[in-house]
PDB file of N, CA and C in Angstrom:
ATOM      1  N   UNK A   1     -58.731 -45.560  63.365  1.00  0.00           N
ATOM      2  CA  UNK A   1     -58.581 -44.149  63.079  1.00  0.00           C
ATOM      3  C   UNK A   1     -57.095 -43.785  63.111  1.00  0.00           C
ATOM      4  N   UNK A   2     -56.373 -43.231  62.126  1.00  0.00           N
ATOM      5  CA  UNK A   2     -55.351 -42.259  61.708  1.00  0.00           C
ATOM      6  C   UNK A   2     -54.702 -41.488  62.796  1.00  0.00           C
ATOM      7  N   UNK A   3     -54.113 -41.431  63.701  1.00  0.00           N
ATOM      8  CA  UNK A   3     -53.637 -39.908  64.216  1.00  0.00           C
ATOM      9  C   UNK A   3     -52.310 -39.271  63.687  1.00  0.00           C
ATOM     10  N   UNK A   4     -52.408 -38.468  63.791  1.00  0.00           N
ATOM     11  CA  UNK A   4     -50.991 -37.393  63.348  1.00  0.00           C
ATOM     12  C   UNK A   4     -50.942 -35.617  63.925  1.00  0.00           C
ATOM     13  N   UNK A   5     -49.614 -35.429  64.303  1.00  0.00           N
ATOM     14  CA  UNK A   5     -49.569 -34.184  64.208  1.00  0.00           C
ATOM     15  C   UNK A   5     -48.282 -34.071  63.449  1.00  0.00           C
ATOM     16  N   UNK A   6     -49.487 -33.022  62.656  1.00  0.00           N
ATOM     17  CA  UNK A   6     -48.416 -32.630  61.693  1.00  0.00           C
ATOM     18  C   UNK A   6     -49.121 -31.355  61.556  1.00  0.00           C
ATOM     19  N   UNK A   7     -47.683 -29.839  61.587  1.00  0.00           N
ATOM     20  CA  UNK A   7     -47.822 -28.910  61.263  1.00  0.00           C
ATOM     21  C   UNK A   7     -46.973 -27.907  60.329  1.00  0.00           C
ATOM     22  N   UNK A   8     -47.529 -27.465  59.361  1.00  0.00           N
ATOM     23  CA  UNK A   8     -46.509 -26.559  58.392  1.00  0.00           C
ATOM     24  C   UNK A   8     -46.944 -25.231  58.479  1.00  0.00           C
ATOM     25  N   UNK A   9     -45.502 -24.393  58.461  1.00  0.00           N
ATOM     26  CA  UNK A   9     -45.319 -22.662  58.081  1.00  0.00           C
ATOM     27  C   UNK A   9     -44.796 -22.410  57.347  1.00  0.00           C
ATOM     28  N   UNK A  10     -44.781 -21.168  56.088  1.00  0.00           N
ATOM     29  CA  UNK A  10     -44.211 -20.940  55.491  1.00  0.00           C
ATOM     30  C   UNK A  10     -44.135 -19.321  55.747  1.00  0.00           C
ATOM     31  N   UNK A  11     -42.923 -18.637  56.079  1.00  0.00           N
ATOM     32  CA  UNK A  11     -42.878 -17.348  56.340  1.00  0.00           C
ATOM     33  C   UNK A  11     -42.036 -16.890  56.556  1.00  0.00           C
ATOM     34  N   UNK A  12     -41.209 -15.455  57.148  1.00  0.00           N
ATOM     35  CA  UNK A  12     -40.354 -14.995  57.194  1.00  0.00           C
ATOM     36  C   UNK A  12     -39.271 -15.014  58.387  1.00  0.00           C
ATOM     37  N   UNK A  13     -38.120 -15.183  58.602  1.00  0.00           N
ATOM     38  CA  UNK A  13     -37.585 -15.264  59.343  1.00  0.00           C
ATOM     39  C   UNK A  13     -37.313 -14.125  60.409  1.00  0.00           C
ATOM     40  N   UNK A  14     -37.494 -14.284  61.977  1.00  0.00           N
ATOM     41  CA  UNK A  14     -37.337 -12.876  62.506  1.00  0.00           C
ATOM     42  C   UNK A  14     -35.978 -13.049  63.675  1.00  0.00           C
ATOM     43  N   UNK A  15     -36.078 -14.312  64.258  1.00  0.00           N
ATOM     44  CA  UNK A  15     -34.337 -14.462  65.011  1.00  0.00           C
ATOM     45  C   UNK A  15     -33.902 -15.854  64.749  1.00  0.00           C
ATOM     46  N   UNK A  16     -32.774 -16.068  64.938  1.00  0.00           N
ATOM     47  CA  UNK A  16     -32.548 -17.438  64.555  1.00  0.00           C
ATOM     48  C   UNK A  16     -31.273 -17.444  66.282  1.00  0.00           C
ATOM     49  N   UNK A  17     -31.551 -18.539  66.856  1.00  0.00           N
ATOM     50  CA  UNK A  17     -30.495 -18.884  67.646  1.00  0.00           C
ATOM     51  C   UNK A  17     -29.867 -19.995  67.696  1.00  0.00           C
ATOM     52  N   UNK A  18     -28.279 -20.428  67.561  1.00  0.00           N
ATOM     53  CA  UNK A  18     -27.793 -21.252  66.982  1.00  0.00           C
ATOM     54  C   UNK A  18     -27.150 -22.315  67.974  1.00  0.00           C
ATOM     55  N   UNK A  19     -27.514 -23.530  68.660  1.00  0.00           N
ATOM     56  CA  UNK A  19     -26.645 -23.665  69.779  1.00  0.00           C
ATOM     57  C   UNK A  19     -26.153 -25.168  69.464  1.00  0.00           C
ATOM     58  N   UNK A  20     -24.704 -25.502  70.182  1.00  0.00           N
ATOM     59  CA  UNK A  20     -24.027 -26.474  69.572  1.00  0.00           C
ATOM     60  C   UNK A  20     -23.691 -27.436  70.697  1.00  0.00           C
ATOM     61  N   UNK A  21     -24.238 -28.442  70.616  1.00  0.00           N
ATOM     62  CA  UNK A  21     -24.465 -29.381  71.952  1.00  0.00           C
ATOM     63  C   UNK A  21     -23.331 -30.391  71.425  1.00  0.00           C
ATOM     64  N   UNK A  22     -23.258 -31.505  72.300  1.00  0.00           N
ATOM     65  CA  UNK A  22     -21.702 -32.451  72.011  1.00  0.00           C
ATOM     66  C   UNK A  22     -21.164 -32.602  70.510  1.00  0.00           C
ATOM     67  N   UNK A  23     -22.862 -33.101  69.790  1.00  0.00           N
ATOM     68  CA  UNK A  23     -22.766 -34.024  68.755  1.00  0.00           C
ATOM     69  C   UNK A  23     -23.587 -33.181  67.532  1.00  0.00           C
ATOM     70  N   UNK A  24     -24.149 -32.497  68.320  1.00  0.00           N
ATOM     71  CA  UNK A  24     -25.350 -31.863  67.967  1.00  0.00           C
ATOM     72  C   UNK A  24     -25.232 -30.407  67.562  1.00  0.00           C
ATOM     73  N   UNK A  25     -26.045 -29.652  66.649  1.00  0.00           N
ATOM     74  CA  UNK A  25     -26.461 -28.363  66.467  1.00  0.00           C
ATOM     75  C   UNK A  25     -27.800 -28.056  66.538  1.00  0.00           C
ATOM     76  N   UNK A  26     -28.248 -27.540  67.189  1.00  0.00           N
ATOM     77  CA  UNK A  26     -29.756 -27.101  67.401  1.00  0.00           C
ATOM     78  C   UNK A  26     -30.280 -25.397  66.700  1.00  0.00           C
ATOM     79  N   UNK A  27     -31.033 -25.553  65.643  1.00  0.00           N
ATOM     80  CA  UNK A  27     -31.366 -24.290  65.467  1.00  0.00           C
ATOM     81  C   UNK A  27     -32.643 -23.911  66.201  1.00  0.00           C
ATOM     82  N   UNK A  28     -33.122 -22.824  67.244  1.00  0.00           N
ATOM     83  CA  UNK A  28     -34.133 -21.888  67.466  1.00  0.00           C
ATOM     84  C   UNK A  28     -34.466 -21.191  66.603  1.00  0.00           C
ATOM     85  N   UNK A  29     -35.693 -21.146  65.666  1.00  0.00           N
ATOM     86  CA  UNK A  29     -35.977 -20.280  64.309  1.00  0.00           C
ATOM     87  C   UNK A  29     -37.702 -19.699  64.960  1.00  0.00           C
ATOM     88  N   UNK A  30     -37.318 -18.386  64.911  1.00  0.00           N
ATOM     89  CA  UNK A  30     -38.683 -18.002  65.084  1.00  0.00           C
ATOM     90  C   UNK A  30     -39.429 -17.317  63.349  1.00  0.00           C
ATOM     91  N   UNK A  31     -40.455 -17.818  63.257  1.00  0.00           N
ATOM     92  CA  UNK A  31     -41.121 -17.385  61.784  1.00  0.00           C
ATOM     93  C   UNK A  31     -42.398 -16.987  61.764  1.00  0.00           C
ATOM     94  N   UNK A  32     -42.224 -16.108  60.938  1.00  0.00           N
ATOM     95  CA  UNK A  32     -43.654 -14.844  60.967  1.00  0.00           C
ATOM     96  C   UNK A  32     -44.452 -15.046  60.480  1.00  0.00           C
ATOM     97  N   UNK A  33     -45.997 -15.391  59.854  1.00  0.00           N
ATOM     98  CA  UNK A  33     -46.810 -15.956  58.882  1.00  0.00           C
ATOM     99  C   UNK A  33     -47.772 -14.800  59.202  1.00  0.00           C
ATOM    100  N   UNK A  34     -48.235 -13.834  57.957  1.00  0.00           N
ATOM    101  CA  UNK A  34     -49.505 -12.843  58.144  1.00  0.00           C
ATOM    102  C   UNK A  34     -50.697 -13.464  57.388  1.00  0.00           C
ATOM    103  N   UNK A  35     -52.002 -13.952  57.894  1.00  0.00           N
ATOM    104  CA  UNK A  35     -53.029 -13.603  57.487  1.00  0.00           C
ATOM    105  C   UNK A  35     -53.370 -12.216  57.473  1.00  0.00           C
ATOM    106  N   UNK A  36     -53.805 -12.380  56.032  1.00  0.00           N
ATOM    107  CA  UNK A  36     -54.669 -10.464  55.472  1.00  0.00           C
ATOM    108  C   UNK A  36     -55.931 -11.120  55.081  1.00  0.00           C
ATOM    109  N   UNK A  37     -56.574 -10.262  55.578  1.00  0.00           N
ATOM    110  CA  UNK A  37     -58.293 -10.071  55.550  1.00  0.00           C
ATOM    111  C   UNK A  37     -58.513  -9.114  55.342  1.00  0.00           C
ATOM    112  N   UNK A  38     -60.207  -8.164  54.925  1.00  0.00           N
ATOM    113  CA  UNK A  38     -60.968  -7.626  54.848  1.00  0.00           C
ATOM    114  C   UNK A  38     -62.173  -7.352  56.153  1.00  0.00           C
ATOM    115  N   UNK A  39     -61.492  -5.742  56.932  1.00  0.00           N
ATOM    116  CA  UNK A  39     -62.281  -6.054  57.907  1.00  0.00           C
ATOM    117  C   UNK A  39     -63.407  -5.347  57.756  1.00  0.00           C
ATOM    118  N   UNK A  40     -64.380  -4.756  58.525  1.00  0.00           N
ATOM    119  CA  UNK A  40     -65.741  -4.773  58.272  1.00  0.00           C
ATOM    120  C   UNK A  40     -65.827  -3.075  57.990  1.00  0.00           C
ATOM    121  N   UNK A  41     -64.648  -2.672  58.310  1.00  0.00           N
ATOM    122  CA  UNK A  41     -64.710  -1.492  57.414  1.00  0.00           C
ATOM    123  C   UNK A  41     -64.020  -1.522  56.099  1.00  0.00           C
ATOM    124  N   UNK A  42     -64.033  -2.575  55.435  1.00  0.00           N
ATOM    125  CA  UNK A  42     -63.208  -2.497  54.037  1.00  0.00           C
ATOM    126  C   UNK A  42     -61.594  -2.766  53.626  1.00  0.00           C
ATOM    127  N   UNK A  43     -61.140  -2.469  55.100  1.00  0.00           N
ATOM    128  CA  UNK A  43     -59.998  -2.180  54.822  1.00  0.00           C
ATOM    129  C   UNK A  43     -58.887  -3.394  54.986  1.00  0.00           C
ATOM    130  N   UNK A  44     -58.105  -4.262  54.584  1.00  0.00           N
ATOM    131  CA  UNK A  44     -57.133  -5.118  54.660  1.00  0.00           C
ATOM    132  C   UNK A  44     -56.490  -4.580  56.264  1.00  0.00           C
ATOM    133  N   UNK A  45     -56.520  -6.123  57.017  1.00  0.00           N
ATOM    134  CA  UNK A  45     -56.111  -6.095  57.975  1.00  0.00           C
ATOM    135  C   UNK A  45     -55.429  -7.611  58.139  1.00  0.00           C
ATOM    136  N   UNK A  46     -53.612  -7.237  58.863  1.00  0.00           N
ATOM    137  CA  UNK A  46     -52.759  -7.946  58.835  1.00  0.00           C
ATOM    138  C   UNK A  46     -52.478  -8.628  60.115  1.00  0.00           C
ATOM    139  N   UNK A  47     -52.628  -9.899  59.747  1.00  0.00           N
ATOM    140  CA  UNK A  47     -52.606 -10.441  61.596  1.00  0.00           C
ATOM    141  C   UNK A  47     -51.462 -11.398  61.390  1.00  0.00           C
ATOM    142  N   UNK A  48     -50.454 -11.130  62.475  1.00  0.00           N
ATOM    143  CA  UNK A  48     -49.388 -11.426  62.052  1.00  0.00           C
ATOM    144  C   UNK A  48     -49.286 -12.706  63.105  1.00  0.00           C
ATOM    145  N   UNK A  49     -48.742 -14.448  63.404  1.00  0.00           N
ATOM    146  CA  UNK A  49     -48.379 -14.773  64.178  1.00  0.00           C
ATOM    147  C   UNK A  49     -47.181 -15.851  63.578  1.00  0.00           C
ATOM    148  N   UNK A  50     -46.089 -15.739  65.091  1.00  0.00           N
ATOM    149  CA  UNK A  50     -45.164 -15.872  65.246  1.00  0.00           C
ATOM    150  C   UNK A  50     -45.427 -17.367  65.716  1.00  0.00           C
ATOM    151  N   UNK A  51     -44.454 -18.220  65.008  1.00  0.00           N
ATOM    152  CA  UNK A  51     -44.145 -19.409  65.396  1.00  0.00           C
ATOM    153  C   UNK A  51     -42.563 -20.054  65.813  1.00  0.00           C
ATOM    154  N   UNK A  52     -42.643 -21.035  66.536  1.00  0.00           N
ATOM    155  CA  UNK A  52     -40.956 -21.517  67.001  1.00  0.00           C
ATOM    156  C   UNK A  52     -40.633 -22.255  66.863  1.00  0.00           C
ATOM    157  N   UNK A  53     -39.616 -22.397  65.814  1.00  0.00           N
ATOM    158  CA  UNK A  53     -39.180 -24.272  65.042  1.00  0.00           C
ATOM    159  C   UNK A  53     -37.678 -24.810  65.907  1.00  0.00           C
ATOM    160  N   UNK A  54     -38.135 -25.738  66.550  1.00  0.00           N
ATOM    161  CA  UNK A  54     -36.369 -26.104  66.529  1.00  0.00           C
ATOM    162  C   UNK A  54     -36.757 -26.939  65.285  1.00  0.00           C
ATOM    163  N   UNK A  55     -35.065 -27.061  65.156  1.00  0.00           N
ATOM    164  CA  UNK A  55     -34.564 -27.785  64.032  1.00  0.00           C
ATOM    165  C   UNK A  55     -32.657 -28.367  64.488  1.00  0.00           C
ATOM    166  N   UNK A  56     -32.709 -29.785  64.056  1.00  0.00           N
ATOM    167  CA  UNK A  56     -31.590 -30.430  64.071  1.00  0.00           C
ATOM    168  C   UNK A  56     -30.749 -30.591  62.625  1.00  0.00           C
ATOM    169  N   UNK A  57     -29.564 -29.991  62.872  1.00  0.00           N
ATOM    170  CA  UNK A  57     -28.916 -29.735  61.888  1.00  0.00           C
ATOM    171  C   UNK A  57     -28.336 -30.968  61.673  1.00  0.00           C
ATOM    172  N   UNK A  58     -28.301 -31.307  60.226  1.00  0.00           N
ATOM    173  CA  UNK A  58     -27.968 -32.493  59.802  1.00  0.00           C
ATOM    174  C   UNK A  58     -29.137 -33.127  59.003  1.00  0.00           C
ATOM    175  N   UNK A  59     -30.129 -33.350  60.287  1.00  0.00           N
ATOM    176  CA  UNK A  59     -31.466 -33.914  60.293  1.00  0.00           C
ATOM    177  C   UNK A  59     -32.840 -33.337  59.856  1.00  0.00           C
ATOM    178  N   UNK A  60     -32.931 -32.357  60.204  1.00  0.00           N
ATOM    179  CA  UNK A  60     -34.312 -31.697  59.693  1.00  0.00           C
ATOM    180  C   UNK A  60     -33.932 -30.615  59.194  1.00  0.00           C
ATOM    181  N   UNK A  61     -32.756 -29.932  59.262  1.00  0.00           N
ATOM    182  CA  UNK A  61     -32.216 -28.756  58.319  1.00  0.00           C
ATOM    183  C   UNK A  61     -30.678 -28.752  58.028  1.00  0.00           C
ATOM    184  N   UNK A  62     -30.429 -28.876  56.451  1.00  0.00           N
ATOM    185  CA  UNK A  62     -29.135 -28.522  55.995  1.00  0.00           C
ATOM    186  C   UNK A  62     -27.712 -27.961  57.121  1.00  0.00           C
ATOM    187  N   UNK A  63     -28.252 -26.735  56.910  1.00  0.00           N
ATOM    188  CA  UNK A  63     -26.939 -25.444  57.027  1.00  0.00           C
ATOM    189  C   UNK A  63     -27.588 -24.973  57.661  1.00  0.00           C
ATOM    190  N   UNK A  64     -27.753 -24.779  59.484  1.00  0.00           N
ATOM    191  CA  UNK A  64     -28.576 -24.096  60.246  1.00  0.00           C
ATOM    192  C   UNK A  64     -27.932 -22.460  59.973  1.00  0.00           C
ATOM    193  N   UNK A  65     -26.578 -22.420  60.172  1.00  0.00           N
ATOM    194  CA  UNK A  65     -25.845 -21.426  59.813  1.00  0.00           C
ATOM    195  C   UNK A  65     -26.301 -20.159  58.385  1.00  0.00           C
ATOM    196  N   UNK A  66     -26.957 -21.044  57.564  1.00  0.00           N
ATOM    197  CA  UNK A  66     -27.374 -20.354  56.173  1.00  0.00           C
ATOM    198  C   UNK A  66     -28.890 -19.445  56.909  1.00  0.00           C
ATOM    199  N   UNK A  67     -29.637 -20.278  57.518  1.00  0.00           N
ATOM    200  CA  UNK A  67     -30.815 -19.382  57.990  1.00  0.00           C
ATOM    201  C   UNK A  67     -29.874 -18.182  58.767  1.00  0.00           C
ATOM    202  N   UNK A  68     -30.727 -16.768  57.907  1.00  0.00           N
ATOM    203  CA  UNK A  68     -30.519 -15.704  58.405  1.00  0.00           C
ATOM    204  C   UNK A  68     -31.874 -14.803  58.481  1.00  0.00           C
ATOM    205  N   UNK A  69     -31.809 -13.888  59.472  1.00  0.00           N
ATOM    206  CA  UNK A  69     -32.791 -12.904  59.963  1.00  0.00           C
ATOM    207  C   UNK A  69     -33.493 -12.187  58.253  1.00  0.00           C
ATOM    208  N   UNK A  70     -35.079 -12.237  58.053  1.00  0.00           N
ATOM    209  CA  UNK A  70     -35.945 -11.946  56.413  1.00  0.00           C
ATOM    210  C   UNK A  70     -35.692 -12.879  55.566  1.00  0.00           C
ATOM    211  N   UNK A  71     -34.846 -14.388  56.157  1.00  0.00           N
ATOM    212  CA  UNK A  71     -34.822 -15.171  54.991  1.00  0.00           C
ATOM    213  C   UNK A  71     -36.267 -15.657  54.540  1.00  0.00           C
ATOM    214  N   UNK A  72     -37.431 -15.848  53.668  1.00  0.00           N
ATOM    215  CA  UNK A  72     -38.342 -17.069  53.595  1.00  0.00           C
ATOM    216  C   UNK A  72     -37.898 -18.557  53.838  1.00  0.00           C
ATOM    217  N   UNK A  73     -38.976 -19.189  54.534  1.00  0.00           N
ATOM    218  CA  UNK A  73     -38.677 -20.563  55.468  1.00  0.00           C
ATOM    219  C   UNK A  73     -40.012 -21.472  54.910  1.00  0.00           C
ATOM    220  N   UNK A  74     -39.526 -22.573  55.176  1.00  0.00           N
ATOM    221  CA  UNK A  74     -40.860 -23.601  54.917  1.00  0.00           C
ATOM    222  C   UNK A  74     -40.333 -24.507  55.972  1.00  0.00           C
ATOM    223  N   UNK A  75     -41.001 -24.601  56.466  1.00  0.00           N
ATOM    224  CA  UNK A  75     -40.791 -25.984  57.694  1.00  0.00           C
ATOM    225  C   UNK A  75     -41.733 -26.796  57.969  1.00  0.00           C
ATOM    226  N   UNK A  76     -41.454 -28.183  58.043  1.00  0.00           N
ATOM    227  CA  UNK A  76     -42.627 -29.190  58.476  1.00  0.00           C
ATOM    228  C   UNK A  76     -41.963 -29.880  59.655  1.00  0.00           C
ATOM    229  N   UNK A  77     -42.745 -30.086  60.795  1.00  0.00           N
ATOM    230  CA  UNK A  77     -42.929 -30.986  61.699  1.00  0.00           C
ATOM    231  C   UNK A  77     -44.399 -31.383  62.965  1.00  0.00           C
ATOM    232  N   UNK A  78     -44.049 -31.219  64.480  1.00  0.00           N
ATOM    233  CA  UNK A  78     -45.125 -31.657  64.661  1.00  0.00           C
ATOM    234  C   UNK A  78     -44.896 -30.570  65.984  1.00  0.00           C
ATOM    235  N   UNK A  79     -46.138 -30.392  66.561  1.00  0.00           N
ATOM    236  CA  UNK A  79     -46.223 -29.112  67.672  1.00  0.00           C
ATOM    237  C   UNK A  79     -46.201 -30.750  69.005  1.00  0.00           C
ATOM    238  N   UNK A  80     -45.065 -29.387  69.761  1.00  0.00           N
ATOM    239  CA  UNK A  80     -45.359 -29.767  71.192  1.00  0.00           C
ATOM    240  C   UNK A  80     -45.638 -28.466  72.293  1.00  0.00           C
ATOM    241  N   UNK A  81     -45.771 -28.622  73.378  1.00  0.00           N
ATOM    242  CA  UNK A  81     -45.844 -27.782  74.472  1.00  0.00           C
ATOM    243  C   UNK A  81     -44.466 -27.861  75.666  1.00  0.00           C
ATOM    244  N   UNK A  82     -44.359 -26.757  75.931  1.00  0.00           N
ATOM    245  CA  UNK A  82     -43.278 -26.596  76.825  1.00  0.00           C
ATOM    246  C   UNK A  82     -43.718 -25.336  77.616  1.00  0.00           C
ATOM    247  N   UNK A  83     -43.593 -25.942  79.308  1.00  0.00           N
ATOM    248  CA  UNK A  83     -43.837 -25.597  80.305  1.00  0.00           C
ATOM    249  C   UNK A  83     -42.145 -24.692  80.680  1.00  0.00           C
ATOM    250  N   UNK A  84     -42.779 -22.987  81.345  1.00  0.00           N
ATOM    251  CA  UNK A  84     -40.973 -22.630  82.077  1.00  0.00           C
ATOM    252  C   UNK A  84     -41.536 -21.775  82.618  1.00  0.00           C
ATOM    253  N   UNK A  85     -40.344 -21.097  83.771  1.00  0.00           N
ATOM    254  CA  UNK A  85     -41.011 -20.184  84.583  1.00  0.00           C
ATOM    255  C   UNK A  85     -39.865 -18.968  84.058  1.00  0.00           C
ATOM    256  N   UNK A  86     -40.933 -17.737  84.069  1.00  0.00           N
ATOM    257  CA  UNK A  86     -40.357 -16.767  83.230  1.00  0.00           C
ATOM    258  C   UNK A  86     -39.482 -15.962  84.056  1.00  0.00           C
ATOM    259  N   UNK A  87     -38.856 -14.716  84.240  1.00  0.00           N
ATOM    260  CA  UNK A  87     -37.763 -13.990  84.872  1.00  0.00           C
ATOM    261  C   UNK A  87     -38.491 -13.777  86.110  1.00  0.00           C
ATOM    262  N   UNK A  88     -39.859 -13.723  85.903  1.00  0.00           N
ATOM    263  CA  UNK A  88     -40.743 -13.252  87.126  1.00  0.00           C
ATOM    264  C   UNK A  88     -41.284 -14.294  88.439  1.00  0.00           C
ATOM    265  N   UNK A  89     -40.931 -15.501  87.605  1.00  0.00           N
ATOM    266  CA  UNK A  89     -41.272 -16.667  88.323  1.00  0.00           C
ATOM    267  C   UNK A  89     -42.403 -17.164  88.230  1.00  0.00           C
ATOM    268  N   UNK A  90     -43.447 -16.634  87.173  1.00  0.00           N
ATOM    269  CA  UNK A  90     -44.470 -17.013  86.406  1.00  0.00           C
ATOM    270  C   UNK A  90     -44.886 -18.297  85.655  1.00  0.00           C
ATOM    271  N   UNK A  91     -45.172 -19.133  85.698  1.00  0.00           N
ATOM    272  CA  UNK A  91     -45.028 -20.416  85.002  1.00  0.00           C
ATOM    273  C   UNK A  91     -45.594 -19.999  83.569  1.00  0.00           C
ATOM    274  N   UNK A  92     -45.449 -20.466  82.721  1.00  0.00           N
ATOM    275  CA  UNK A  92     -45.525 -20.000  81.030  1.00  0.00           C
ATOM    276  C   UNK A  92     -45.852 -21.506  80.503  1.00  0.00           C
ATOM    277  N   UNK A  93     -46.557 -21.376  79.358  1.00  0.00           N
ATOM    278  CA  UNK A  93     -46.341 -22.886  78.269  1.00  0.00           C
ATOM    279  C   UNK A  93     -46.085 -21.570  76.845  1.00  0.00           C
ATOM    280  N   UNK A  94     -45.093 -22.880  76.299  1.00  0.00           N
ATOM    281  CA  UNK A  94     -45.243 -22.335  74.625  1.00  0.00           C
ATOM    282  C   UNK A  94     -45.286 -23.186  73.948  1.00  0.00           C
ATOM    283  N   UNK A  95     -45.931 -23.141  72.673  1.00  0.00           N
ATOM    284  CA  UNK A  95     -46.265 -23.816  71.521  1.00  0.00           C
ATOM    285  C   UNK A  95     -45.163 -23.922  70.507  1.00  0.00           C
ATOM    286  N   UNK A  96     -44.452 -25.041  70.396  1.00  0.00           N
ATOM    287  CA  UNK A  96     -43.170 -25.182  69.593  1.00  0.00           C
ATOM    288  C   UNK A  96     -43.538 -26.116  68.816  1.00  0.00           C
ATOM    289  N   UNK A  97     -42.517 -25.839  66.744  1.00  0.00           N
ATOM    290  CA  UNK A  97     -43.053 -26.893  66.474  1.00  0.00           C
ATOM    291  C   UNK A  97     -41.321 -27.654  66.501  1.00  0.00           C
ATOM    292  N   UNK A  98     -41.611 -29.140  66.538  1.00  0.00           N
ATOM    293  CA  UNK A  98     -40.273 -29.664  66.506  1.00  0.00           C
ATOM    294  C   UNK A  98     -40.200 -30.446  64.664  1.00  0.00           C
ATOM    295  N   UNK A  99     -39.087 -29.461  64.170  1.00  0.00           N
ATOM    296  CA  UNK A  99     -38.971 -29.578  62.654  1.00  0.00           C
ATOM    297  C   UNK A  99     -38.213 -31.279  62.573  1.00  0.00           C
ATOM    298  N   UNK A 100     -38.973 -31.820  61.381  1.00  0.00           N
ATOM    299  CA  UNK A 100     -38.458 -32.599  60.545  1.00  0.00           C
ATOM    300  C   UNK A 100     -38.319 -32.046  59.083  1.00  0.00           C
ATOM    301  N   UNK A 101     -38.515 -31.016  58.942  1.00  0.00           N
ATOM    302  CA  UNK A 101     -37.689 -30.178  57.703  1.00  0.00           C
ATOM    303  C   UNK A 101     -37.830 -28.773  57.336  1.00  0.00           C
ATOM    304  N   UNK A 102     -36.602 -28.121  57.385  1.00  0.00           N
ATOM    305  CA  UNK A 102     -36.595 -26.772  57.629  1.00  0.00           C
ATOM    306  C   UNK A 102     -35.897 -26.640  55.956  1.00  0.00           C
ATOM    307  N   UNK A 103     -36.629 -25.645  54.754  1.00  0.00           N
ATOM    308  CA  UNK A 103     -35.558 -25.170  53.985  1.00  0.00           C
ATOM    309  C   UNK A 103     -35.681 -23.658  53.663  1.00  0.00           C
ATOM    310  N   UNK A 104     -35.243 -23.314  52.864  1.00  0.00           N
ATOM    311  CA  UNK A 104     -34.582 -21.813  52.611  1.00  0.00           C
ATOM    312  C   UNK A 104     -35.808 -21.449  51.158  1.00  0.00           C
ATOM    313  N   UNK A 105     -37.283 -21.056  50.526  1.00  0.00           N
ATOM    314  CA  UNK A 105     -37.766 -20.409  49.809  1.00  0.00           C
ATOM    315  C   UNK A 105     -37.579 -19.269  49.213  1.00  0.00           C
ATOM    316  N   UNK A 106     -37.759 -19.358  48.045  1.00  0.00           N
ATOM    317  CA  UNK A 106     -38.015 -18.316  47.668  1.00  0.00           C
ATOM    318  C   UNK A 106     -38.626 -16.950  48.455  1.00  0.00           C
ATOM    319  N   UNK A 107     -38.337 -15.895  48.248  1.00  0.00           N
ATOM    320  CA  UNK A 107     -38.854 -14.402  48.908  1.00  0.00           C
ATOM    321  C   UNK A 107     -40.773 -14.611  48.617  1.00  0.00           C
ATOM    322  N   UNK A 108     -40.544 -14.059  47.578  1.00  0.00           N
ATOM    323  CA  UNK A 108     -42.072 -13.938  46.406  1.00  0.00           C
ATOM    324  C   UNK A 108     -42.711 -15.429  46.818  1.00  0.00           C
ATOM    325  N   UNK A 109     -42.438 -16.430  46.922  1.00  0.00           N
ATOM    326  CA  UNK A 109     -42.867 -17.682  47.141  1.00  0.00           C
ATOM    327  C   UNK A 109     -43.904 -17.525  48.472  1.00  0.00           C
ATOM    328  N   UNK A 110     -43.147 -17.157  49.280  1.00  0.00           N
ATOM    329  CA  UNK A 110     -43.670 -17.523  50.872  1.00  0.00           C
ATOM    330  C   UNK A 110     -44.411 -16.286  51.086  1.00  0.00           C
ATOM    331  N   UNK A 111     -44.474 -15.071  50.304  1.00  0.00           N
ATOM    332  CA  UNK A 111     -45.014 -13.766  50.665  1.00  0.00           C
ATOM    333  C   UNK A 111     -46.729 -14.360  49.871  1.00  0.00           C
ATOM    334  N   UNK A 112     -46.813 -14.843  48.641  1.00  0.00           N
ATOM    335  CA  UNK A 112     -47.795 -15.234  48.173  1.00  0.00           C
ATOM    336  C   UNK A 112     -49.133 -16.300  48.067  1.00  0.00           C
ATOM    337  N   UNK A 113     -48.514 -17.315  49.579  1.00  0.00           N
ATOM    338  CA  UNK A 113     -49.444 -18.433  49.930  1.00  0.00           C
ATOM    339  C   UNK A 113     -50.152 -17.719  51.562  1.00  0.00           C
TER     340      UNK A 113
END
């Protein structure tokens, strides 16, 4: 049997944080993806969720610098989990995906899948 994780988003950009380690550039890209439905009163309803790509510049994305805040994004890689304790001292997990390829779409492109 096959295993893989592999996960793709295609959606809008909402922060990007840029950080520059020895050798390294690390982009933090958070991206927006809405499912729209039909809810049981008729009416289109928008469920919006937020996903978190790192990405290694060089390696899984160009010009981390070019991603800017409403750009459209397509990214492929694979989800991990990460354990932290929040300001409160709360222990937290989040769902990150770690990119092997981040690029820059079309607007109309990523609004229409």
């Amino acid at each position: 049997m096959e295993q893989f994780n592999r996960i793709e988003v295609q959606g809008l950009v909402g922060n990007v944080r840029i950080t520059n380690f020895e050798e390294s550039t690390i982009a933090n890209i958070s991206v927006a993806t809405n499912y729209i439905y039909k809810g049981r009163d008729g009416q289109g309803v928008v469920e919006t969720m937020w996903f978190t790509v790192i990405a290694r510049e060089g390696k899984s994305i160009e010009n981390a610098a070019s991603i800017k805040k409403g750009n459209a994004v397509h990214a492929v890689g694979r989800m991990r989990t990460r354990t932290f304790t929040d300001s409160n001292g709360n222990e937290k997990e989040a769902l990150e995906i770690i990119a092997t390829k981040v690029e820059k779409v079309d607007q109309e492109e990523a609004v229409s899948v």
